[in-house]
N, C-alpha and C. Protein backbone atom coordinates (compact mmCIF):
# COMPACT_ATOMS: atom_id res chain seq x y z
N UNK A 1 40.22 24.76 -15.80
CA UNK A 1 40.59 24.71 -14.39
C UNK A 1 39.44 24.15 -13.56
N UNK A 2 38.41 24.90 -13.93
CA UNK A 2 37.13 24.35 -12.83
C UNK A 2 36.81 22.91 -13.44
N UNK A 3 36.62 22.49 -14.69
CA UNK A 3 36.11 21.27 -15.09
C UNK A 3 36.76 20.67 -14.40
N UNK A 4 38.14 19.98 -14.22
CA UNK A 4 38.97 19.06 -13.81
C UNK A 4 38.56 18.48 -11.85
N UNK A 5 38.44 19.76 -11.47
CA UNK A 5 38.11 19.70 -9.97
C UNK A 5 36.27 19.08 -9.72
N UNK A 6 35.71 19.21 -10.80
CA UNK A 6 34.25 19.17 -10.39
C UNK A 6 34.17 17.44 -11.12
N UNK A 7 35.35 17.14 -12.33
CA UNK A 7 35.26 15.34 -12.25
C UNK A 7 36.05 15.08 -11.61
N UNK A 8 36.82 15.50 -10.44
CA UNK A 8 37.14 15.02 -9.37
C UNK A 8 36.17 14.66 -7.73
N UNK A 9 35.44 15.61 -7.89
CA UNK A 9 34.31 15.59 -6.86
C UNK A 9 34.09 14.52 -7.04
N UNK A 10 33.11 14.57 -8.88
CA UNK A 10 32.39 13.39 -9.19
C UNK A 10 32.75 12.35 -9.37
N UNK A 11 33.41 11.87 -9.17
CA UNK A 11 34.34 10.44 -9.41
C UNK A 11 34.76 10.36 -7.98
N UNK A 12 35.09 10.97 -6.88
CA UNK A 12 35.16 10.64 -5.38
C UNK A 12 33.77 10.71 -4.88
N UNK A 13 32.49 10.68 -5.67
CA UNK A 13 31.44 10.83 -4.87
C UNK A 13 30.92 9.75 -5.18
N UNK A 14 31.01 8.98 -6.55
CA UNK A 14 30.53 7.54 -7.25
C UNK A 14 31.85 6.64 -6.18
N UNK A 15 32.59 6.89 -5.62
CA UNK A 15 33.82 5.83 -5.27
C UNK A 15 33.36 5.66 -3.82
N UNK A 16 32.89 6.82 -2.83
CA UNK A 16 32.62 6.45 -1.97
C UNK A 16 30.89 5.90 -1.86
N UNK A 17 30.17 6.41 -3.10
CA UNK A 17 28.60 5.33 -2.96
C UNK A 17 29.21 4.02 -3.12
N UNK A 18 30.17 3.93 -3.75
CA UNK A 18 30.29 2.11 -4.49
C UNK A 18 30.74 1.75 -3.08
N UNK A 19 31.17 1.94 -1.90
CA UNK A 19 31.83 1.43 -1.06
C UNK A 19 30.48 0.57 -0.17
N UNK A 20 29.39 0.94 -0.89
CA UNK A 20 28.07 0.49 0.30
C UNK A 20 27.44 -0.40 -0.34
N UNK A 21 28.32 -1.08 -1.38
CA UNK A 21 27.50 -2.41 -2.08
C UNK A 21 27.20 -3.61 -0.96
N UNK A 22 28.58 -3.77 -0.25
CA UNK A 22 28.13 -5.24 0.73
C UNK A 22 27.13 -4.82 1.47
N UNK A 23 26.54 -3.91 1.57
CA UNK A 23 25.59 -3.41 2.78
C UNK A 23 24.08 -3.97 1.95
N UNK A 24 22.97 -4.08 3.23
CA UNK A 24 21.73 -4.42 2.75
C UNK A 24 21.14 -2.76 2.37
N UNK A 25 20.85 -2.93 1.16
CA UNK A 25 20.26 -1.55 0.76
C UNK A 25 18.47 -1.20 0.85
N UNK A 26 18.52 -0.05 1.36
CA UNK A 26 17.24 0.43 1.54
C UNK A 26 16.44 0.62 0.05
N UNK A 27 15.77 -0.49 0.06
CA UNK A 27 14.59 -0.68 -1.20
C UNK A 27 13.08 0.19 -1.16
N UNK A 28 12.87 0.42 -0.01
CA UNK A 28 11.68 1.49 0.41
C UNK A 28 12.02 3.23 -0.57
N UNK A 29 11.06 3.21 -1.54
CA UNK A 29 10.85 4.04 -2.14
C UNK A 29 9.81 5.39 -2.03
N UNK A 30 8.85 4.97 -0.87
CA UNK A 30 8.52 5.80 -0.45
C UNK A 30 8.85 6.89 0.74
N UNK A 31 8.70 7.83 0.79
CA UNK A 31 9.00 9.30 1.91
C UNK A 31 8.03 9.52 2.08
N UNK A 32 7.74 9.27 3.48
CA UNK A 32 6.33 9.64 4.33
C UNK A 32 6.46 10.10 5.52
N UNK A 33 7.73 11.13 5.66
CA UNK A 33 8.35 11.86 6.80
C UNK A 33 7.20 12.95 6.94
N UNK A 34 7.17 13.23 8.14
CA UNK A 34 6.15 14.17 8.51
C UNK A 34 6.70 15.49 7.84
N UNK A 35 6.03 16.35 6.82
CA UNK A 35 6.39 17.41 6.23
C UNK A 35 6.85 18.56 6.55
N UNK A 36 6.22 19.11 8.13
CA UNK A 36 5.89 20.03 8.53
C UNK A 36 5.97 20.04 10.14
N UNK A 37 5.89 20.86 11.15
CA UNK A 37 6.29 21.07 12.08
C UNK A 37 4.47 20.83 13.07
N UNK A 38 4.04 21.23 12.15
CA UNK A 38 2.34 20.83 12.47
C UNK A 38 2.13 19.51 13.18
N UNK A 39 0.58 19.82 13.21
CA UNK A 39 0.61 18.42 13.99
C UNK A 39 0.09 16.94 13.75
N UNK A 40 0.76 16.14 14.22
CA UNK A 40 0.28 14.91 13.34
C UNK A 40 -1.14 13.78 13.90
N UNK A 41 -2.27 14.29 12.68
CA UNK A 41 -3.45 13.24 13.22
C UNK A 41 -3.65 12.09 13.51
N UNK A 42 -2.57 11.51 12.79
CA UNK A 42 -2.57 9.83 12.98
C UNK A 42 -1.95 9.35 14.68
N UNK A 43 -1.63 10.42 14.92
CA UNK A 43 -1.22 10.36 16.36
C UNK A 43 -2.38 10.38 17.55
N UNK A 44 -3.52 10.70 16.96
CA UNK A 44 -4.57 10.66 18.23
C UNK A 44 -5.45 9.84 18.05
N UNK A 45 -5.26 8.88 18.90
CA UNK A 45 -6.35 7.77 19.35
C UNK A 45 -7.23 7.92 19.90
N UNK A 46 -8.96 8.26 19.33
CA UNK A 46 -10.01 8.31 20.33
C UNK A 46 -10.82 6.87 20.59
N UNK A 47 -10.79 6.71 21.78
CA UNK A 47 -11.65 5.46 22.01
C UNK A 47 -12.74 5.04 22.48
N UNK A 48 -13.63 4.51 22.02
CA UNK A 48 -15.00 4.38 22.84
C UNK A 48 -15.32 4.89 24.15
N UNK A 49 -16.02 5.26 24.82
CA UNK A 49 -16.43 5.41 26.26
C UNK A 49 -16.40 3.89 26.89
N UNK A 50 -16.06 3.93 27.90
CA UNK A 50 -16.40 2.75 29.24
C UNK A 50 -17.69 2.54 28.88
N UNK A 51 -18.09 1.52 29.14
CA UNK A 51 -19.44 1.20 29.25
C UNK A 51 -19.43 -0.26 30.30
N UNK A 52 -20.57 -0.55 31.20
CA UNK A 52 -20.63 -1.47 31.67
C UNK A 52 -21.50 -2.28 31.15
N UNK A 53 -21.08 -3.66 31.03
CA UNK A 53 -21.43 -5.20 30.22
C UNK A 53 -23.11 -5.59 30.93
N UNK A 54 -23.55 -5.71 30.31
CA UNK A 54 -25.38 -6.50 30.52
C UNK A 54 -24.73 -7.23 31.89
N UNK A 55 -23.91 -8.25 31.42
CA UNK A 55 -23.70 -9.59 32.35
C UNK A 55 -22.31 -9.67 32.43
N UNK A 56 -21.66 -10.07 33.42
CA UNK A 56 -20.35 -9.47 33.75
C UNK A 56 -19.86 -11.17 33.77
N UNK A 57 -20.77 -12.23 33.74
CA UNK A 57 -20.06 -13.60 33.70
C UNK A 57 -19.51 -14.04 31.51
N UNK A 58 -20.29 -13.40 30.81
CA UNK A 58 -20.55 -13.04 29.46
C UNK A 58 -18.96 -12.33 29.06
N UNK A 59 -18.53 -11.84 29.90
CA UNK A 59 -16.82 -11.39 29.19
C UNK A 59 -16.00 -12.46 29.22
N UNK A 60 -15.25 -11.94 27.58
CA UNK A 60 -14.37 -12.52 27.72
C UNK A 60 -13.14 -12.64 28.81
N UNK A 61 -12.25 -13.69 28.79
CA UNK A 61 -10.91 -14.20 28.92
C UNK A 61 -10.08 -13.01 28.97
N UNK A 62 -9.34 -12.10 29.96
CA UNK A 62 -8.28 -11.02 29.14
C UNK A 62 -7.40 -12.30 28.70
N UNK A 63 -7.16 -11.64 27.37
CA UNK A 63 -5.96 -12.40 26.41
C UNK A 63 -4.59 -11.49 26.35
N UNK A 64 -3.59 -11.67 26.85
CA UNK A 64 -2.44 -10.55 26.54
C UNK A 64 -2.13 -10.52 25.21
N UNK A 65 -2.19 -9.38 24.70
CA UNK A 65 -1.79 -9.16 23.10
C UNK A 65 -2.94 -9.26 22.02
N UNK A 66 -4.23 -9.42 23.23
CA UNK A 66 -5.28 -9.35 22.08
C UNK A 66 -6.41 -8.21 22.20
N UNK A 67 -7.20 -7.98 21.27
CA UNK A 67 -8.10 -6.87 21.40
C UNK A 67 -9.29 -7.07 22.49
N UNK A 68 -9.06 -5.72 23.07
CA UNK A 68 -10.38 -5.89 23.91
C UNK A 68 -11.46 -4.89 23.34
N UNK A 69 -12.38 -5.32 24.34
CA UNK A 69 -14.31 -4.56 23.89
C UNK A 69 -13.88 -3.24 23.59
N UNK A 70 -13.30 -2.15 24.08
CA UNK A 70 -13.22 -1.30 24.23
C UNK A 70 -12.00 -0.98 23.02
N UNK A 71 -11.51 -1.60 22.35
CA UNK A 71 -10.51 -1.10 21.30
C UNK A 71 -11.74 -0.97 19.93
N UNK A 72 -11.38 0.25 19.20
CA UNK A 72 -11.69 0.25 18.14
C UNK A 72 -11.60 -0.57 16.49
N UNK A 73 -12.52 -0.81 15.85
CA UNK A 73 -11.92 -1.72 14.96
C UNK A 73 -12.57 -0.56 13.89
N UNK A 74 -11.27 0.47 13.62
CA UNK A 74 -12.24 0.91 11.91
C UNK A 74 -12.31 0.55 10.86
N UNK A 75 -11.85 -0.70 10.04
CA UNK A 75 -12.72 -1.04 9.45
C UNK A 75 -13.87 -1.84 9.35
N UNK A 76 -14.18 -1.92 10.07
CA UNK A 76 -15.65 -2.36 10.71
C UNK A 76 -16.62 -1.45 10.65
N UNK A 77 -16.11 -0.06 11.12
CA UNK A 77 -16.68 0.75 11.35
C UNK A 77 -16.75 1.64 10.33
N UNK A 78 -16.22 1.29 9.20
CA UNK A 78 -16.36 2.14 8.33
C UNK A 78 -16.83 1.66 7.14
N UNK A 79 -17.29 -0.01 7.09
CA UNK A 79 -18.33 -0.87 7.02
C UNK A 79 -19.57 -0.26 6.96
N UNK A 80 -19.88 -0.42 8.32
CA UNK A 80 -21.08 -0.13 8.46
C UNK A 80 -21.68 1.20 8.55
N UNK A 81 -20.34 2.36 8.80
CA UNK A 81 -20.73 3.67 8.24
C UNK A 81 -21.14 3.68 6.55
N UNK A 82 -20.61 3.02 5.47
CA UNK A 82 -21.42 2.90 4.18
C UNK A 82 -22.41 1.80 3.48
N UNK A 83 -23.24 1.29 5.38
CA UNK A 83 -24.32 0.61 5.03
C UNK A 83 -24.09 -0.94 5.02
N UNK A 84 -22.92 -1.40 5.01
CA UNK A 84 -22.54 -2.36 5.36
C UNK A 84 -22.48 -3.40 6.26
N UNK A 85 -22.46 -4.83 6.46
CA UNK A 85 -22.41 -5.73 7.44
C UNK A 85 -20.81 -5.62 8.30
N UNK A 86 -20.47 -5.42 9.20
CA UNK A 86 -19.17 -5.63 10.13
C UNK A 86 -19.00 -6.65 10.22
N UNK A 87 -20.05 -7.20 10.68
CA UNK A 87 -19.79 -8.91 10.93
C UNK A 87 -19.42 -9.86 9.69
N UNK A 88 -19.53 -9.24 8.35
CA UNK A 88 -18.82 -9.99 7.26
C UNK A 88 -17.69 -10.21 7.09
N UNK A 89 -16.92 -9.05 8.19
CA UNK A 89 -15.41 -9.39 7.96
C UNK A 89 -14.76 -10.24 8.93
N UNK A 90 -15.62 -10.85 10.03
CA UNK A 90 -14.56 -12.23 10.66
C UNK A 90 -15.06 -13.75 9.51
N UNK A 91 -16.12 -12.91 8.84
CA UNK A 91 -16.29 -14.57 7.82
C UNK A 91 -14.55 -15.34 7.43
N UNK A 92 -14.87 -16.35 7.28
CA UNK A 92 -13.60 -16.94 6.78
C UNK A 92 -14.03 -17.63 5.43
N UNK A 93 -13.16 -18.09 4.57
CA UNK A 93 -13.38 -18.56 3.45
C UNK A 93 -14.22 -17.88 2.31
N UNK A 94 -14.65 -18.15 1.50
CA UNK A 94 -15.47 -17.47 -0.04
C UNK A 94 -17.29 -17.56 0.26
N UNK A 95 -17.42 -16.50 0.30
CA UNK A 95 -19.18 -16.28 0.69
C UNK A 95 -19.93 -17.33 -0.19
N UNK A 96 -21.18 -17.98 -0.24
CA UNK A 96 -21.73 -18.47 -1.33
C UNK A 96 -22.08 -17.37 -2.50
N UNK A 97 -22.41 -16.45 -1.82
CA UNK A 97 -22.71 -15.21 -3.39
C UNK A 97 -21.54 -14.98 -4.57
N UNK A 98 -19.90 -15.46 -3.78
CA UNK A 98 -18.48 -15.01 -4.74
C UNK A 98 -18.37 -16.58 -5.29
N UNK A 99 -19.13 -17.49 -4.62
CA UNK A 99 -18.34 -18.91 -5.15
C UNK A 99 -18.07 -18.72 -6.90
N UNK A 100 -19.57 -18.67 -8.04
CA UNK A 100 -19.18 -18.33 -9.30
C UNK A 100 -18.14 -17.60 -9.80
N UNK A 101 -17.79 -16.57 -9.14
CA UNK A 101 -16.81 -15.46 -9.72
C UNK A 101 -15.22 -15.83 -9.03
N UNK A 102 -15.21 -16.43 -7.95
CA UNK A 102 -14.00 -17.28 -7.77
C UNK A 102 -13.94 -18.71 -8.53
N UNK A 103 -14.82 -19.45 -8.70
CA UNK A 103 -14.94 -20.42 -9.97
C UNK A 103 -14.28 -19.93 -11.30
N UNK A 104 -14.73 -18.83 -12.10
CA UNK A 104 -14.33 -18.38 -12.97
C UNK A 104 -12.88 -18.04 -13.09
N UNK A 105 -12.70 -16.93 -12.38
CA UNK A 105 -11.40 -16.53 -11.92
C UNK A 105 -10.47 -17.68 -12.13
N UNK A 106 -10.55 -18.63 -11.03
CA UNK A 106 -9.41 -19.95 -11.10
C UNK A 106 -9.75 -20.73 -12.02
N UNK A 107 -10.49 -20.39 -13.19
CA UNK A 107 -10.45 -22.15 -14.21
C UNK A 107 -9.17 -22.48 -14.89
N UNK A 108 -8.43 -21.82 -14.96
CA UNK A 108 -6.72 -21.75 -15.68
C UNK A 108 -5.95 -22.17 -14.76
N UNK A 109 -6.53 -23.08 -13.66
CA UNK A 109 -6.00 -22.68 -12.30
C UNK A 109 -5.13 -21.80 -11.47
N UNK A 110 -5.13 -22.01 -10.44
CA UNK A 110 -4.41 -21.37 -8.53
C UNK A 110 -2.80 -21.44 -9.02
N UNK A 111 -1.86 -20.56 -8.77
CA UNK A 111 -0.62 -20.70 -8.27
C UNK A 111 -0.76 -20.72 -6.64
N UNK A 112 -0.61 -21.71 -6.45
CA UNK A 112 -0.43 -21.86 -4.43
C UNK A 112 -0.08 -20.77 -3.95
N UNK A 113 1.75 -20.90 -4.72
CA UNK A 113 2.50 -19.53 -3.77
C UNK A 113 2.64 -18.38 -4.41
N UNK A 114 1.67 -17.93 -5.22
CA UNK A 114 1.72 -16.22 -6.02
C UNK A 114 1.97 -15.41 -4.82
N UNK A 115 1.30 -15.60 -3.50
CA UNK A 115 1.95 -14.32 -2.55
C UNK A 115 3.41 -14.17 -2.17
N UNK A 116 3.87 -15.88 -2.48
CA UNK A 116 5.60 -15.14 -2.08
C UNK A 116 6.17 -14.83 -3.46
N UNK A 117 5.63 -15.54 -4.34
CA UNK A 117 6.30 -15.41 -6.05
C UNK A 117 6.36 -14.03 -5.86
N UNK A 118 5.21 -13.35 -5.86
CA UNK A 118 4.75 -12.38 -6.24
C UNK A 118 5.63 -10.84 -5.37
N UNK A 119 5.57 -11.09 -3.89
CA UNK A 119 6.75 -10.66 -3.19
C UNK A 119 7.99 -10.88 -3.42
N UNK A 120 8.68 -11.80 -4.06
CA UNK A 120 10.08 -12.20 -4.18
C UNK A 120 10.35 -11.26 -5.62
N UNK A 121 9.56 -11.06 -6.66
CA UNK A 121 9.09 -10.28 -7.50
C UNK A 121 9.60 -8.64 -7.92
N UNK A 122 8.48 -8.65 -6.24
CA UNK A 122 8.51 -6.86 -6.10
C UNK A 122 10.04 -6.81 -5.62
N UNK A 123 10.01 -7.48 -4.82
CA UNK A 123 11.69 -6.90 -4.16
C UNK A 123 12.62 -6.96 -4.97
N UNK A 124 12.79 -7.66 -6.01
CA UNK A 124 13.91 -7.77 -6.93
C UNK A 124 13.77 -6.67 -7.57
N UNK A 125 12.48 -5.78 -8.31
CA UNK A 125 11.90 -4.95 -9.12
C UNK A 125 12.27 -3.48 -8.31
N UNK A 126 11.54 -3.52 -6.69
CA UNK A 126 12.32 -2.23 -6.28
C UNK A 126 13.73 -2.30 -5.92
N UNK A 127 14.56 -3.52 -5.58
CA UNK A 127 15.64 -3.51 -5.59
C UNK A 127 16.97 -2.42 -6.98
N UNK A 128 16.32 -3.26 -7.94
CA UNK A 128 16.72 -2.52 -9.30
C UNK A 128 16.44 -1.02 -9.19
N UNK A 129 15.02 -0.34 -9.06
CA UNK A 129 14.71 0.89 -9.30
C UNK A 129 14.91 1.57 -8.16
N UNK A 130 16.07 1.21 -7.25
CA UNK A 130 16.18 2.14 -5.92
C UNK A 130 17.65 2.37 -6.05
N UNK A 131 18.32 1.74 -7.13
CA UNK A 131 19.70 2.27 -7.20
C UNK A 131 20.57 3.29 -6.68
N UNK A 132 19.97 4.47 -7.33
CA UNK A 132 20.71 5.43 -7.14
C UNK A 132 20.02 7.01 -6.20
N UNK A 133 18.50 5.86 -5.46
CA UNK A 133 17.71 6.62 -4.68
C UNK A 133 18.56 7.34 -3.17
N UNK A 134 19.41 6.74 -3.00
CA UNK A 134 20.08 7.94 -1.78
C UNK A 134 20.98 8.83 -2.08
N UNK A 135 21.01 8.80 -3.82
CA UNK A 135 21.77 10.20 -4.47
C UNK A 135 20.53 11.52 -4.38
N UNK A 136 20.46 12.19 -3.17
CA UNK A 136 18.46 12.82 -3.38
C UNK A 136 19.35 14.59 -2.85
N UNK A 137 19.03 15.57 -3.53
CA UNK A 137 19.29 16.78 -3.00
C UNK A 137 17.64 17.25 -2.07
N UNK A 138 16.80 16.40 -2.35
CA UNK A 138 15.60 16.66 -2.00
C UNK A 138 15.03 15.51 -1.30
N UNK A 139 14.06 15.37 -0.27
CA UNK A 139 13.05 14.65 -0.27
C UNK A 139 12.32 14.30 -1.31
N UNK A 140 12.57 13.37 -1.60
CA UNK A 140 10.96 13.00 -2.60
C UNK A 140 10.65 11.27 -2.88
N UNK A 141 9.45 11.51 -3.11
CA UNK A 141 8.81 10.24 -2.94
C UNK A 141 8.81 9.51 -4.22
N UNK A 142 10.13 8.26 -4.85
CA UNK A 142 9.69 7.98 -6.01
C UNK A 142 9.00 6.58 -5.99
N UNK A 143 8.18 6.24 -5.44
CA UNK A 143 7.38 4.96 -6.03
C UNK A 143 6.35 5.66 -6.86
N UNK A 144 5.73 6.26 -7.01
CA UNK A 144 5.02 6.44 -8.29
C UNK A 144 5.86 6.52 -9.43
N UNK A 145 6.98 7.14 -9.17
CA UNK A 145 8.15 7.30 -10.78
C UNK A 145 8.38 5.84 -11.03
N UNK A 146 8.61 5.35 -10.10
CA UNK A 146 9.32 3.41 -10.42
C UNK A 146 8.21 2.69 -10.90
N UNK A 147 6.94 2.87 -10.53
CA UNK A 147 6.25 2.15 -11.05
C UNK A 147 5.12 2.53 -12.06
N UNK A 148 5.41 3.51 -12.81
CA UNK A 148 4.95 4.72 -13.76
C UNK A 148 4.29 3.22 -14.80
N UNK A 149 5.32 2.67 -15.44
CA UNK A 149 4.99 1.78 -16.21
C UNK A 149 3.89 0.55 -16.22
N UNK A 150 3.59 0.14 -14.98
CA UNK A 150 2.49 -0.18 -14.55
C UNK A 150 1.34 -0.03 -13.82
N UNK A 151 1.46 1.31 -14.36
CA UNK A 151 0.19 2.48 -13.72
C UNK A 151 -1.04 2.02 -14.74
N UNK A 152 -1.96 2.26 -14.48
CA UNK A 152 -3.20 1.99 -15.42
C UNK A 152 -3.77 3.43 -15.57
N UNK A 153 -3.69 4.27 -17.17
CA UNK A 153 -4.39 5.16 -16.97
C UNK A 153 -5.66 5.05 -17.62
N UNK A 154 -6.41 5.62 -16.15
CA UNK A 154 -8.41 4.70 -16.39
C UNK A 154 -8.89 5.55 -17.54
N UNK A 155 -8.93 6.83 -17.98
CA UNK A 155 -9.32 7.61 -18.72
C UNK A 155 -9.43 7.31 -20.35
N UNK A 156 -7.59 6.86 -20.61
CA UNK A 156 -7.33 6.11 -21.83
C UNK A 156 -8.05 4.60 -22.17
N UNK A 157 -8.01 4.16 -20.71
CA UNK A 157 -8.93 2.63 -21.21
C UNK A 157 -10.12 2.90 -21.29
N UNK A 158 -10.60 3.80 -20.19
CA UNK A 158 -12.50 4.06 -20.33
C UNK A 158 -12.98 4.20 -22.06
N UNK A 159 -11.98 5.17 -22.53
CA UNK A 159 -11.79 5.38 -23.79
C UNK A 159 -12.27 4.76 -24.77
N UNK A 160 -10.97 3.63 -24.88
CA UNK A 160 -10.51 2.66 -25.78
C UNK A 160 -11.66 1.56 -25.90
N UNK A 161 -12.21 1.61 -24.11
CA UNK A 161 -13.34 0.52 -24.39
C UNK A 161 -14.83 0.82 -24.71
N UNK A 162 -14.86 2.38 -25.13
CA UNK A 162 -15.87 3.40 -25.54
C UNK A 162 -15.81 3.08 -26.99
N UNK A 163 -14.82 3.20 -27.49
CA UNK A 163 -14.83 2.90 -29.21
C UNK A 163 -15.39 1.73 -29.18
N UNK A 164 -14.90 0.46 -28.86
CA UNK A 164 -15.12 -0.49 -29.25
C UNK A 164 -16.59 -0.59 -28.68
N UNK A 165 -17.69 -0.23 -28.26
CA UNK A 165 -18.75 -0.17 -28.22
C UNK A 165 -19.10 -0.86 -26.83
N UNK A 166 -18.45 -1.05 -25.59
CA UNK A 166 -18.44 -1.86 -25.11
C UNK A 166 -19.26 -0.71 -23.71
N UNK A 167 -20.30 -0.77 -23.39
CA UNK A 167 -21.03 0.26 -22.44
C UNK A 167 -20.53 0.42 -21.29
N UNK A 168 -20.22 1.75 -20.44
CA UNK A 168 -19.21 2.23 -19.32
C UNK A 168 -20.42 3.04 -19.04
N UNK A 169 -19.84 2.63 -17.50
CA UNK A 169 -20.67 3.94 -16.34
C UNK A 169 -19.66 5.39 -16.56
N UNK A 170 -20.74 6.29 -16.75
CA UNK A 170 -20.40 7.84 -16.60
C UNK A 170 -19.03 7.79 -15.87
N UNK A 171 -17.96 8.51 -16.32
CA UNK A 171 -17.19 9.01 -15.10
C UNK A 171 -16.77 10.28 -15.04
N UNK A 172 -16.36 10.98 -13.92
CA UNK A 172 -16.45 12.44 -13.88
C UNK A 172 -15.27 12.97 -14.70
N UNK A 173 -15.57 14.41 -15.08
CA UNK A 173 -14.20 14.90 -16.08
C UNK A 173 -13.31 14.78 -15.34
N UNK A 174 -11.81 14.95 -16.18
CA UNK A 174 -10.60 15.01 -15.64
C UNK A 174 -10.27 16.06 -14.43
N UNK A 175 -9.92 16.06 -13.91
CA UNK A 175 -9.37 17.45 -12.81
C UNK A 175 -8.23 17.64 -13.46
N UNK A 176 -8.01 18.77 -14.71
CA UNK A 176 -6.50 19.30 -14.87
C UNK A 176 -6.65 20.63 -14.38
């Protein structure tokens, strides 16, 4: 008696998912809904103090839509909080110190367009592994499950490249 009614559910519950094929489907595999009723840090913006300019002919242009003196740039700032140059990151192009190691890198040569290859790629890949992601009794976050298979675990390679005699920096024990 009960079996018959519960592959009835299930077979009206697969009939009305199939009805949302023409639709563009949500490929986003991650859940990054705020958890909790608490409060959220990414929500507070602290910003420099006012300060007045040496020379007031020395400012820039206001630009609409662009950063001013007074906006924060953290990674810049978090640059030079670990000793770092800030000013390395408006460089443009390949430093002379990376030219060799970008030499190397490309001797098999450049694919031009690997960033859209490479995007056209992923989307087909989470397309596939998001199938049956709005069947969820729960929140949960599966991009680590979808992409399990091309996870690198460092421990097993640190390993592997320990046998073969090949010298590795210390790394700390496991946290189980």
């Amino acid at each position: 008696m009960r079996a018959p009614y519960l592959m009835f559910v299930l077979i009206a519950s697969l009939g009305v998912s199939a009805c949302s094929v023409g639709q563009e489907r949500d490929i986003s595999m991650r859940q990054l809904d705020k958890p909790g009723e608490g409060p959220d840090e990414f929500g507070i913006l602290p910003s420099r103090p006012l300060e007045a300019p040496a020379d007031y002919s020395a400012l820039p242009t206001p630009t609409p839509g662009q950063a001013n003196l007074s906006d924060r740039d953290p990674i810049a700032e978090g640059i030079a909080a670990l000793g770092g140059n800030p000013a390395s990151r408006a460089a443009t192009g390949v430093p002379a110190s990376d030219a060799a190691l970008v030499q190397h890198a490309s001797r098999n040569g450049v694919a031009p367009d690997i960033r859209s290859t490479l995007a056209a790629e992923d989307k087909d890949f989470r397309t596939r592994k998001s199938r049956f992601t709005k069947i969820r009794l729960f929140k949960t976050d599966r991009y680590a499950e979808a992409y399990k298979r091309q996870t690198l675990e460092p421990y097993g390679e640190w390993y592997k490249y320990r046998r073969t005699g090949v010298q590795t920096p210390a790394a700390p024990p496991r946290g189980e």
